[in-house]
Protein backbone atom coordinates (compact mmCIF):
# COMPACT_ATOMS: atom_id res chain seq x y z
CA UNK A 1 0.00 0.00 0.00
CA UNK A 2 1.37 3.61 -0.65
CA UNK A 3 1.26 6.16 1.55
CA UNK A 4 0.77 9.73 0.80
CA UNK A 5 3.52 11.78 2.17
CA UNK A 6 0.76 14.69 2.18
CA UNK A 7 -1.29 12.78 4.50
CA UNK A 8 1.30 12.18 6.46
CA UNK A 9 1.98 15.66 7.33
CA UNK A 10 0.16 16.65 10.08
CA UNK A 11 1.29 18.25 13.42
CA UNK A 12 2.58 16.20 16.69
CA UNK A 13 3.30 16.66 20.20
CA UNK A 14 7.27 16.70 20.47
CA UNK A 15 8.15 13.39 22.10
CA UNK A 16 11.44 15.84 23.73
CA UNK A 17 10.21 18.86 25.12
CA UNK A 18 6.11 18.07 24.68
CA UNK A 19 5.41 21.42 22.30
CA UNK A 20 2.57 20.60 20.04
CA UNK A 21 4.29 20.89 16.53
CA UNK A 22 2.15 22.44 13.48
CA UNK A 23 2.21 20.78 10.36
CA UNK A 24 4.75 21.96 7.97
CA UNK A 25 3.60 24.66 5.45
CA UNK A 26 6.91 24.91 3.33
CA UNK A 27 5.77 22.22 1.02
CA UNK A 28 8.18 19.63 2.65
CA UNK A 29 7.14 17.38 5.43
CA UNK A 30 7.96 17.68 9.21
CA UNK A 31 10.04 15.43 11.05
CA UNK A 32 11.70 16.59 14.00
CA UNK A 33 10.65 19.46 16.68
CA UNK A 34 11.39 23.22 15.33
CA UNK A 35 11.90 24.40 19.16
CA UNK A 36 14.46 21.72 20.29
CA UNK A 37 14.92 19.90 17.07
CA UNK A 38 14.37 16.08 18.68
CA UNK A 39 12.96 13.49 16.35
CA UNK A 40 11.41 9.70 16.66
CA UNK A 41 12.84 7.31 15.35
CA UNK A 42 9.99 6.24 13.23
CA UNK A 43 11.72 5.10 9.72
CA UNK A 44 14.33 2.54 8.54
CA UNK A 45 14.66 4.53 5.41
CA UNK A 46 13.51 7.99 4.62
CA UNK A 47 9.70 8.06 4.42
CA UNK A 48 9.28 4.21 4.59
CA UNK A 49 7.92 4.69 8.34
CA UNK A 50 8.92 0.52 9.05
CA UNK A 51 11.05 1.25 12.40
CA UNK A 52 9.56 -1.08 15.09
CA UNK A 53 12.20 1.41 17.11
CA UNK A 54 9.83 4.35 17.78
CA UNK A 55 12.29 6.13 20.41
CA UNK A 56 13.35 9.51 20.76
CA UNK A 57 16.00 11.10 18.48
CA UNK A 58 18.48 13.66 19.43
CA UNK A 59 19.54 16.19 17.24
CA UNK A 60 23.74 15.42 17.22
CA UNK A 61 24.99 17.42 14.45
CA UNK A 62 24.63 19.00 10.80
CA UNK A 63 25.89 18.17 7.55
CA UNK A 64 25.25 19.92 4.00
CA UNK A 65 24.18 17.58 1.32
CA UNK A 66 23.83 18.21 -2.70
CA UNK A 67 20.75 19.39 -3.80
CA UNK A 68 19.08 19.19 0.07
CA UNK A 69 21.24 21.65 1.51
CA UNK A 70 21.99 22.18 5.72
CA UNK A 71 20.73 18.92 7.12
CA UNK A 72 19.96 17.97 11.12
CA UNK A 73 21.89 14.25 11.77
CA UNK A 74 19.56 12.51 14.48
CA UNK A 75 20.75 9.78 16.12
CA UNK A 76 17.98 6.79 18.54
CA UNK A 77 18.53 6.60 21.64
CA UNK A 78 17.77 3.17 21.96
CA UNK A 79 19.20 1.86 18.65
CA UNK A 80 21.84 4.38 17.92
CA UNK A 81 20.18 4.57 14.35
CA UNK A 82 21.40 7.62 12.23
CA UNK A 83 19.58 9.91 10.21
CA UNK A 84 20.03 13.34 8.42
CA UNK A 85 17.02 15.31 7.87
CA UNK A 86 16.13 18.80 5.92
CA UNK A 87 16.14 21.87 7.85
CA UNK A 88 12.72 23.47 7.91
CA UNK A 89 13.49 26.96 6.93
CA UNK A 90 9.98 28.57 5.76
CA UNK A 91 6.10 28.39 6.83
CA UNK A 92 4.34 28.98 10.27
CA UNK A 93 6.67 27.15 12.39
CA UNK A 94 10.76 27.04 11.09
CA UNK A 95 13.61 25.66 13.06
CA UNK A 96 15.20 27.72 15.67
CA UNK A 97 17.80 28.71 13.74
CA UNK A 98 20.10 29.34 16.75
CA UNK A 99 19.47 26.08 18.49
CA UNK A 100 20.89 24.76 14.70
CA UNK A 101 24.08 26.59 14.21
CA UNK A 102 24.66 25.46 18.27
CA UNK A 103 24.74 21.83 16.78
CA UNK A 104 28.62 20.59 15.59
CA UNK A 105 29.22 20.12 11.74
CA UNK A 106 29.92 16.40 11.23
């Protein structure tokens, strides 16, 4: 079954800090907290949403990839999975852009 990645964007309560998190409005979709930047570990690969894992993510670093720009690494807690993920830059809710630059280049 595919899933739409537009239904799939819809707002959350931060599994970190507990801020309800809109929906993303930048035509991308919203993974991680814009306040404190924590994710769940929720895929095995981008989008695919298969992770039995479901723990919290912490925001450990950023790296720049081609064509996706400044990226957020998030690494499990549990698992110690790994995952970069695009900066939200536009719409009603963008990433603290201060908490990001805080976070080490990897």
């Amino acid at each position: 079954m595919t899933r739409s990645r537009r239904a799939e964007n819809t707002g959350f309560a931060c599994v970190h800090c507990t801020i309800p998190v809109p929906a993303n409005t930048d035509g991308h979709y919203r993974n991680h907290c814009p306040y404190c930047l924590w994710s769940l570990h929720v895929d095995d690969l981008p989008g695919d949403r298969a992770s039995g894992c479901r723990q919290p993510m912490e925001p450990i670093g950023l790296v720049e990839k081609s064509g996706k720009g400044w990226q957020v690494v998030h690494r499990c807690t549990a698992c110690g999975h790994r995952q970069p993920n695009r900066l939200v830059r536009d719409g009603d809710a963008p990433d603290d852009l201060e908490l990001v630059l805080s976070l080490p280049w990897l």
